[in-house]
C-alpha atoms as a PDB file:
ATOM      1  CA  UNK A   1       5.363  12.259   1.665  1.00  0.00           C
ATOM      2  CA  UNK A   2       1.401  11.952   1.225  1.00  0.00           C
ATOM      3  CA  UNK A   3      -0.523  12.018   4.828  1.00  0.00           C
ATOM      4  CA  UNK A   4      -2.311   9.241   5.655  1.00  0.00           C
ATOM      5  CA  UNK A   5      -6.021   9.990   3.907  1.00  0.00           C
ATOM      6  CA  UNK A   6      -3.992  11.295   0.637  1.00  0.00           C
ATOM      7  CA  UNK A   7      -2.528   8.085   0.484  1.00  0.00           C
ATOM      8  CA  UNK A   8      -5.485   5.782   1.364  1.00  0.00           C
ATOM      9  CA  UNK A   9      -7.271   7.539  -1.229  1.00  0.00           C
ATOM     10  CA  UNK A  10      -5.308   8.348  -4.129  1.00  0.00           C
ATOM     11  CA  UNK A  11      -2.830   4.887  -3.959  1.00  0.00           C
ATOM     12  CA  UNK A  12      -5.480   3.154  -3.586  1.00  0.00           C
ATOM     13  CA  UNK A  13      -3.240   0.670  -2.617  1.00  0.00           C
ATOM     14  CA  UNK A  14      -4.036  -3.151  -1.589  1.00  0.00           C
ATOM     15  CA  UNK A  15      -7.624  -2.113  -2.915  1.00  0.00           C
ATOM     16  CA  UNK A  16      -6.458  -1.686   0.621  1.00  0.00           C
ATOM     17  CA  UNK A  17      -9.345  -3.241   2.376  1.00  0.00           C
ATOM     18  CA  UNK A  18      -6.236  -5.011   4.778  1.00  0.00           C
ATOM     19  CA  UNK A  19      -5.700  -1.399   5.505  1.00  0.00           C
ATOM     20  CA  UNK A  20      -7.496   0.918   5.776  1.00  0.00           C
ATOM     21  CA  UNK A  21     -11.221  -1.423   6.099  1.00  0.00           C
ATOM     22  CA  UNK A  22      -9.794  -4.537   7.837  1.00  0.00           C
ATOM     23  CA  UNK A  23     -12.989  -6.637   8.868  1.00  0.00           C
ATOM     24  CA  UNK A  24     -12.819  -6.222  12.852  1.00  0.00           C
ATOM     25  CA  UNK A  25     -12.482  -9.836  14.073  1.00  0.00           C
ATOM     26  CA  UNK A  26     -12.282  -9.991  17.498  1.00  0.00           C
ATOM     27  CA  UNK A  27      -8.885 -12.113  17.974  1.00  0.00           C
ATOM     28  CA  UNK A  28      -7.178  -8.972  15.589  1.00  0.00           C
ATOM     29  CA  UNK A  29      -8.839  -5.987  18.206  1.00  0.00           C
ATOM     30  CA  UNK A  30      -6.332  -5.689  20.607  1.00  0.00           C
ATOM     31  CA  UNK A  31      -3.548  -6.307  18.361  1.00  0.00           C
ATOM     32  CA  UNK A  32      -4.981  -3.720  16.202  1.00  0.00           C
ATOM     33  CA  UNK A  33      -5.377  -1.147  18.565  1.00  0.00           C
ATOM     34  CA  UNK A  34      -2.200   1.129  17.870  1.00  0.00           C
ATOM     35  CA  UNK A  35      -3.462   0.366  14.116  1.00  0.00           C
ATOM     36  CA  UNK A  36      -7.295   1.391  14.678  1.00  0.00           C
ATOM     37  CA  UNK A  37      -6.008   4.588  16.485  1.00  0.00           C
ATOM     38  CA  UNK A  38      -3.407   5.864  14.085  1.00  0.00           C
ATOM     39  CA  UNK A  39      -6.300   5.037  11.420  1.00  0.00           C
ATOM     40  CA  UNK A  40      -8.643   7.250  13.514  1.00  0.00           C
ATOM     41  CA  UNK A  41      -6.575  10.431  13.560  1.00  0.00           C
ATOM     42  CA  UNK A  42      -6.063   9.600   9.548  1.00  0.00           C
ATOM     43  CA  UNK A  43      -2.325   9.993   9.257  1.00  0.00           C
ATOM     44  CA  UNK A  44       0.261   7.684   8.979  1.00  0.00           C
ATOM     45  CA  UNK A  45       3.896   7.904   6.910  1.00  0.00           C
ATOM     46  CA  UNK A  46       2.391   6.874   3.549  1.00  0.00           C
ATOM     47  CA  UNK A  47       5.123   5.780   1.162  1.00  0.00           C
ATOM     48  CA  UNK A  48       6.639   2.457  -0.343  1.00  0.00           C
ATOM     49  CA  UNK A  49       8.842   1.335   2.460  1.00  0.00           C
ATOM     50  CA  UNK A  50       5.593   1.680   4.587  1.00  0.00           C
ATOM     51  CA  UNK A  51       3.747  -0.139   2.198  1.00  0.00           C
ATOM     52  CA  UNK A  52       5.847  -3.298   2.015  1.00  0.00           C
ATOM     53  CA  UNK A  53       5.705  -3.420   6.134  1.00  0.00           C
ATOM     54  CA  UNK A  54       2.185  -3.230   6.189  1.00  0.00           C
ATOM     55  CA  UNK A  55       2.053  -6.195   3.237  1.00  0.00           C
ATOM     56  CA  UNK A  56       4.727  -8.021   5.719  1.00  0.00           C
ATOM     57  CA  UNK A  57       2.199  -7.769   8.351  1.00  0.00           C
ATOM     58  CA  UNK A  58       0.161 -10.653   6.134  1.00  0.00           C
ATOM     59  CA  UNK A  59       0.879 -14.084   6.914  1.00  0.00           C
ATOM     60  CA  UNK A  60       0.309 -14.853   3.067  1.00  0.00           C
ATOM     61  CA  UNK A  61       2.295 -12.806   1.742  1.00  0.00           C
ATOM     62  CA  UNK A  62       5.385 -13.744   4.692  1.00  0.00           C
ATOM     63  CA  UNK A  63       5.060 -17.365   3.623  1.00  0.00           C
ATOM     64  CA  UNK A  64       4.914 -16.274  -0.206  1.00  0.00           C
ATOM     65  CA  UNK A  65       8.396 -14.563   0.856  1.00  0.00           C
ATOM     66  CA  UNK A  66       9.385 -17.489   2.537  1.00  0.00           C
ATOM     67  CA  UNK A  67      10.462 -15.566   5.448  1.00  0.00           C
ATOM     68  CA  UNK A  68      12.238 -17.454   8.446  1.00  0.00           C
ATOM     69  CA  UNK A  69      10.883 -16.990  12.108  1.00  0.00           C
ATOM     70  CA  UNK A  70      14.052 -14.865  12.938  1.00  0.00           C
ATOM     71  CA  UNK A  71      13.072 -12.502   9.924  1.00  0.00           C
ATOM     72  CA  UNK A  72       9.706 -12.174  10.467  1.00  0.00           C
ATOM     73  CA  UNK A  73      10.263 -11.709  14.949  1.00  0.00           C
ATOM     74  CA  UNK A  74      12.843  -8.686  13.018  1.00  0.00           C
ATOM     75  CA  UNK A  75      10.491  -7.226  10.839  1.00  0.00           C
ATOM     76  CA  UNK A  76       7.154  -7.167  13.370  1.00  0.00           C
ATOM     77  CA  UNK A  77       9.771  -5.674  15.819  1.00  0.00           C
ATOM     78  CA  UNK A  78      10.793  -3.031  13.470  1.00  0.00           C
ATOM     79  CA  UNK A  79       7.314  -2.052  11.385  1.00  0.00           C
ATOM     80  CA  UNK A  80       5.780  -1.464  15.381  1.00  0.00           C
ATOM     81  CA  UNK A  81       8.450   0.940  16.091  1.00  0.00           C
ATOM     82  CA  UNK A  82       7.744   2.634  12.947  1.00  0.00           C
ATOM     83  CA  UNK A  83       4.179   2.659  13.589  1.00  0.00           C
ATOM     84  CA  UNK A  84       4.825   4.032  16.558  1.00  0.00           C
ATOM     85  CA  UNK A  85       7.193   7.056  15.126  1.00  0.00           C
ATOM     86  CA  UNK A  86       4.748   7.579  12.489  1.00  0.00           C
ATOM     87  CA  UNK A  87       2.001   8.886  14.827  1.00  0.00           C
ATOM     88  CA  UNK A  88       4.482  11.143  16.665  1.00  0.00           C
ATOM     89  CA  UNK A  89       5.592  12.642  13.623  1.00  0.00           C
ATOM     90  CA  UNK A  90       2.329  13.111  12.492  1.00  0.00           C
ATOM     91  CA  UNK A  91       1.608  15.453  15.704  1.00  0.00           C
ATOM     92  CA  UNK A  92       4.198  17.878  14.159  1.00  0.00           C
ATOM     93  CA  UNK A  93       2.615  21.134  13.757  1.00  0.00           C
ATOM     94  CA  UNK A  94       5.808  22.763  11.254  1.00  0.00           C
ATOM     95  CA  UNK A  95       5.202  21.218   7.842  1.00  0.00           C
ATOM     96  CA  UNK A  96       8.806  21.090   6.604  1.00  0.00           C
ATOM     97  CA  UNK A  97       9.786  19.391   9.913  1.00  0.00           C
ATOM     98  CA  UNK A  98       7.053  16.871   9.350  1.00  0.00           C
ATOM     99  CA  UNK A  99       7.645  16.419   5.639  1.00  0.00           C
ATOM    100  CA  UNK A 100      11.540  16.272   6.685  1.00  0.00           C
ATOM    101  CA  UNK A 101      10.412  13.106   9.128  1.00  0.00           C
ATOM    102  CA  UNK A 102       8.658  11.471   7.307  1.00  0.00           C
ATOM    103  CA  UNK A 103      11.446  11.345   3.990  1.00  0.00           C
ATOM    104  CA  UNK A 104      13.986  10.195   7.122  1.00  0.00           C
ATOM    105  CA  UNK A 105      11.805   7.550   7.656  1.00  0.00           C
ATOM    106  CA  UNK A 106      11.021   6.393   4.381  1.00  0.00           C
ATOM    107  CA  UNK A 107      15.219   6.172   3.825  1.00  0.00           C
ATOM    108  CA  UNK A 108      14.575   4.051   7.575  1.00  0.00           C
ATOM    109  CA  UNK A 109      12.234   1.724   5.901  1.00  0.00           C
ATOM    110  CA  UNK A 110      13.866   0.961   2.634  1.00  0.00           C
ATOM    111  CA  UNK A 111      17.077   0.252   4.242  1.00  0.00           C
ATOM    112  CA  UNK A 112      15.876  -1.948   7.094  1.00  0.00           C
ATOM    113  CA  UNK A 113      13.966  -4.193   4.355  1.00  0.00           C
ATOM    114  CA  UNK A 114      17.386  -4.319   1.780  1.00  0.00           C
ATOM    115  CA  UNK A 115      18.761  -5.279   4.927  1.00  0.00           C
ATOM    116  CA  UNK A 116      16.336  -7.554   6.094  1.00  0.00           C
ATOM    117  CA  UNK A 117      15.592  -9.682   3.203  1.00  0.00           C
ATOM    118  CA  UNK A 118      17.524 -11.345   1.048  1.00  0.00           C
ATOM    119  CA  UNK A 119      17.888  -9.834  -3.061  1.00  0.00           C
ATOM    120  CA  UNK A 120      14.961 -12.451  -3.950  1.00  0.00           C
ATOM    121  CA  UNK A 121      12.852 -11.995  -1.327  1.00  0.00           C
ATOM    122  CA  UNK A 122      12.856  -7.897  -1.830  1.00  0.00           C
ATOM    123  CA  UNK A 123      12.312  -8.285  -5.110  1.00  0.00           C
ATOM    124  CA  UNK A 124       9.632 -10.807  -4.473  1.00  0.00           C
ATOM    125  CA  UNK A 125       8.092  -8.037  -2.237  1.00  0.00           C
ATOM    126  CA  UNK A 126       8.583  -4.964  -4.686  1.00  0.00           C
ATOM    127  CA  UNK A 127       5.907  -7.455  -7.200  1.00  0.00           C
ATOM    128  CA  UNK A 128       3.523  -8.129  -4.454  1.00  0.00           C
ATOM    129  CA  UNK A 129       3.194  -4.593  -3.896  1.00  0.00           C
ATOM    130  CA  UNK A 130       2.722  -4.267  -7.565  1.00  0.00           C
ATOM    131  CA  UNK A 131       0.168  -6.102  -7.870  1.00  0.00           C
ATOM    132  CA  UNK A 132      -1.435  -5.147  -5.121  1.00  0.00           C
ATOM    133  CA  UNK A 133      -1.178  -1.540  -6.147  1.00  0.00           C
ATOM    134  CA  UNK A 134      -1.989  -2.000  -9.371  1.00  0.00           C
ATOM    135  CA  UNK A 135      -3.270   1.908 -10.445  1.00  0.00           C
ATOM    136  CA  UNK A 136      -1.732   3.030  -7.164  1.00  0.00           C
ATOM    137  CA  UNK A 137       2.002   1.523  -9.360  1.00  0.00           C
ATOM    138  CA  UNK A 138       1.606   2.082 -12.554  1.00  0.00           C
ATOM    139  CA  UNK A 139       2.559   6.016 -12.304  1.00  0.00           C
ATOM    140  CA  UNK A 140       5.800   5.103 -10.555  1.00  0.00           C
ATOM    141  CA  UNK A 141       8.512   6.630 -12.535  1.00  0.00           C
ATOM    142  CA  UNK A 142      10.356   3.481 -13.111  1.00  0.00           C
ATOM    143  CA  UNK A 143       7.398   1.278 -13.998  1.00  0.00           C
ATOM    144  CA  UNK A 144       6.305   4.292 -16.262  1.00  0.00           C
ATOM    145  CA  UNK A 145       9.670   4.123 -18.129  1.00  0.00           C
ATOM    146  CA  UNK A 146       9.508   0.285 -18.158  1.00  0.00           C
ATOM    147  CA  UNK A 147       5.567   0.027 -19.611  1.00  0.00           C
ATOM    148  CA  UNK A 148       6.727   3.211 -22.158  1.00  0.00           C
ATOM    149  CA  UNK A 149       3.691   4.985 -21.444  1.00  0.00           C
ATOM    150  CA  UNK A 150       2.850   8.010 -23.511  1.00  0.00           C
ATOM    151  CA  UNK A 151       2.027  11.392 -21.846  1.00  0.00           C
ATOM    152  CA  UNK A 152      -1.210  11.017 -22.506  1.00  0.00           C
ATOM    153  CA  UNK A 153      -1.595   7.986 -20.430  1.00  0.00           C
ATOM    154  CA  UNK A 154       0.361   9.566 -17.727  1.00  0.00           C
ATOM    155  CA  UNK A 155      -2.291  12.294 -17.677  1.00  0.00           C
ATOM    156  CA  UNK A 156      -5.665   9.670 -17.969  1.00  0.00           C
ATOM    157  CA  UNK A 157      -3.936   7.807 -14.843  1.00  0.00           C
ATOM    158  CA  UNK A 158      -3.230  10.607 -13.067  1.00  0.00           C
ATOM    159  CA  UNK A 159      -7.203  11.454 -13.834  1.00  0.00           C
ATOM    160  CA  UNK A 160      -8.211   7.651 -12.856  1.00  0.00           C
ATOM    161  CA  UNK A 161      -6.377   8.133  -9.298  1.00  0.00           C
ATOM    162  CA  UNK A 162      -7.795  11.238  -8.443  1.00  0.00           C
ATOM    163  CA  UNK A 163     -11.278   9.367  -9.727  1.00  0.00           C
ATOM    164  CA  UNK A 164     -10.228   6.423  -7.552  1.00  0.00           C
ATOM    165  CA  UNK A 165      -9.626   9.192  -4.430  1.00  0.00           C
ATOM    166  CA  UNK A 166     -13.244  10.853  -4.850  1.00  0.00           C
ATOM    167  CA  UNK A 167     -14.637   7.234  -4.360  1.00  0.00           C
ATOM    168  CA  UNK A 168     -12.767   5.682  -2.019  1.00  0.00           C
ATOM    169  CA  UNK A 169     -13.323   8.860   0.094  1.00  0.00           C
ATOM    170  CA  UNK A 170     -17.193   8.674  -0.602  1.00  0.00           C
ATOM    171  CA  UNK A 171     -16.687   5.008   1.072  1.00  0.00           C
ATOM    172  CA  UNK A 172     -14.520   5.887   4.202  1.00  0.00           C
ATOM    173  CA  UNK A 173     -16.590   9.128   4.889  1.00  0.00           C
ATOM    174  CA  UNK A 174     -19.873   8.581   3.930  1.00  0.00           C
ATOM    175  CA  UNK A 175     -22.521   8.783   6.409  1.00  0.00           C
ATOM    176  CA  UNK A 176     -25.083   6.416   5.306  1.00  0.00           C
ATOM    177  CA  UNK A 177     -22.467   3.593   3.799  1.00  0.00           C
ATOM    178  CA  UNK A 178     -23.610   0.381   4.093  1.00  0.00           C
ATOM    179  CA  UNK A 179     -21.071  -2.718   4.143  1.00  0.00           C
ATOM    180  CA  UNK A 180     -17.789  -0.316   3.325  1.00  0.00           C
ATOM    181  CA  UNK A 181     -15.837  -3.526   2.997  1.00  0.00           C
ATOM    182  CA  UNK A 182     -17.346  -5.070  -0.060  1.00  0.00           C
ATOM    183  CA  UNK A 183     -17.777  -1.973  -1.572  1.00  0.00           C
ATOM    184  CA  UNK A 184     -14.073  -1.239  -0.973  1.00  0.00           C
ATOM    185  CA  UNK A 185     -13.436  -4.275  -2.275  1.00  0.00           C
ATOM    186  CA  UNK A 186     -15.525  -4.386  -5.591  1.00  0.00           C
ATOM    187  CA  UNK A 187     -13.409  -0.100  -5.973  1.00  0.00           C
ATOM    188  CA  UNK A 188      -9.782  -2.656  -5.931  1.00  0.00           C
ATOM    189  CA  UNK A 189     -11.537  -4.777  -9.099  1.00  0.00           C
ATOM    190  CA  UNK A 190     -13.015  -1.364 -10.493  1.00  0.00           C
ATOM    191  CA  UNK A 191      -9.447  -0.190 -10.162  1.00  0.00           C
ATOM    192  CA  UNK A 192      -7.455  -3.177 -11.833  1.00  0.00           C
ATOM    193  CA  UNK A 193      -9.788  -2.741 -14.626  1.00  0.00           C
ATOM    194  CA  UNK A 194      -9.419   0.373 -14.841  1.00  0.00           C
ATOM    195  CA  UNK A 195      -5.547  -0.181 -15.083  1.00  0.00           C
ATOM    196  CA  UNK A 196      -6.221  -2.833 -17.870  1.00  0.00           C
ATOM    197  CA  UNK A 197      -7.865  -0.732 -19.840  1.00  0.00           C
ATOM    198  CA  UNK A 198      -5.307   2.093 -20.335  1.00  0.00           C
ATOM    199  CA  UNK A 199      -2.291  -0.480 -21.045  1.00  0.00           C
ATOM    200  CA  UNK A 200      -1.678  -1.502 -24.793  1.00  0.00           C
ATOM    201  CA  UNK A 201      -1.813  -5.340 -25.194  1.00  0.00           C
ATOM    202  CA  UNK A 202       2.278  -5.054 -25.129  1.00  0.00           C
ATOM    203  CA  UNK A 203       2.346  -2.703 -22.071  1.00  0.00           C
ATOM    204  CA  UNK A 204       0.208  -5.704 -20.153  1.00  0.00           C
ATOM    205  CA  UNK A 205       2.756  -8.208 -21.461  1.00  0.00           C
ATOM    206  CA  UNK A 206       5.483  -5.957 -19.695  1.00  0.00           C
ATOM    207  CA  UNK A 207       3.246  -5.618 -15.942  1.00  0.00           C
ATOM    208  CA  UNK A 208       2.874  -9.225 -16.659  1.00  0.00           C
ATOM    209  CA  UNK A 209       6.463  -9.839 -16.502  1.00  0.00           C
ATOM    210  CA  UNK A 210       7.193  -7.362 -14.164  1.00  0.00           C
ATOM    211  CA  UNK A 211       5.004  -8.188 -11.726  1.00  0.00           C
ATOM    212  CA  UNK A 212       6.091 -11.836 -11.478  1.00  0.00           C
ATOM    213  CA  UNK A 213       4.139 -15.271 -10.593  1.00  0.00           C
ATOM    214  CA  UNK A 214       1.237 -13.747  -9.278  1.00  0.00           C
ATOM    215  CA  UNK A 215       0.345 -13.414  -5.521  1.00  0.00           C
ATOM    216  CA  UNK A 216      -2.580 -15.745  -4.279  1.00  0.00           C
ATOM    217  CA  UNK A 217      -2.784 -14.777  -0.758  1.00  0.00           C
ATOM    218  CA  UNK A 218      -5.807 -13.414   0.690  1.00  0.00           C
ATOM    219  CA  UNK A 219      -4.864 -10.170   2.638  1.00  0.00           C
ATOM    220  CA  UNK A 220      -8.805  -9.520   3.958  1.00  0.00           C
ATOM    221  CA  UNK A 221      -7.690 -13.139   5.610  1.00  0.00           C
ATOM    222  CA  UNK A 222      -4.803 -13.281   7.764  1.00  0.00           C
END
């Protein structure tokens, strides 16, 4: 499992302005505190079943699932306990103990949401993410072996991530950054580009059809 500022800057994931940059309106500050805090101390259990709770945490992209109020009180129960386990376990010192929590708690997370939603809805969520990911996805193994990409594409994304984690960390850490949001969220359109450029015209057909009816929710929003 990646710690926190690995993941943030090599997934690149959500462009993730709803993550890691999330504008601070003032109805969202308290209920963002445990959020702010973990963000502050730059870890947090960083892999896909931790993903899809923090995309569950939209509104948009709950009523894209069409989750019921009994599923969503379930999940909001569940991804706060989580949150809250995540920032213990990142306090362990021994790194095989950590690394051994956090792989527990990934198996947590990917059960809980099988269990949780219903076959559509899950795979619903697995596209959002997808999308949302976009360079941060396109390395997975199984979307790999589904867009046939050659070894040396492999290798150029691999190079575009770790391109993608030089900027986004120029953004989060620099000391004279002005408006990190919009610049956060022109590096997500850099990034899809990016991604569009190294697929062949049939490898986008494939993302196209894997990723499904695409999302129109606004996670900077809600």
């Amino acid at each position: 499992m990646l710690e926190f500022r690995k993941w943030v800057l090599v997934a690149v994931v959500l462009a993730i302005v709803a993550v890691c940059a999330e504008p601070a309106r003032p109805a969202q500050k308290e209920k963002d505190k445990a959020a702010k805090k973990a963000k502050h101390k730059e870890k947090l259990v960083a892999e896909e079943g931790a993903i899809k709770l923090i995309l569950l945490r939209h509104k948009s992209v709950r009523d894209d699932l069409k989750l019921t109020d009994k599923q969503a009180d379930k999940i909001r129960d569940f991804a706060s306990r989580q949150w809250k386990k995540a920032q213990s376990v990142s306090d362990i010192q021994d790194k095989e103990k950590r690394e051994s929590q956090w792989k527990a708690m990934g198996k947590e997370n990917q059960k809980f949401l099988r269990d949780a939603l219903s076959k559509d809805q899950f795979k619903r969520l697995e596209q959002i993410g997808m999308q949302v990911g976009g360079l941060a996805w396109v390395t997975r193994p199984d979307i790999a072996r589904e867009l046939k990409l050659t070894a040396d594409q492999k290798k150029k994304a691999h190079e575009l991530q770790k391109k993608a984690h030089k900027e986004m960390h120029d953004i989060l850490h620099g000391e004279k950054v002005k408006d990190p949001d919009a610049k956060l969220r022109a590096l997500g359109k850099t990034n899809r580009k990016r991604l569009w450029d190294l697929l062949t015209d049939d490898q986008k057909a494939t993302w196209k059809k894997l990723r499904g009816e695409p999302f129109k929710g606004d996670l900077s929003k809600d």
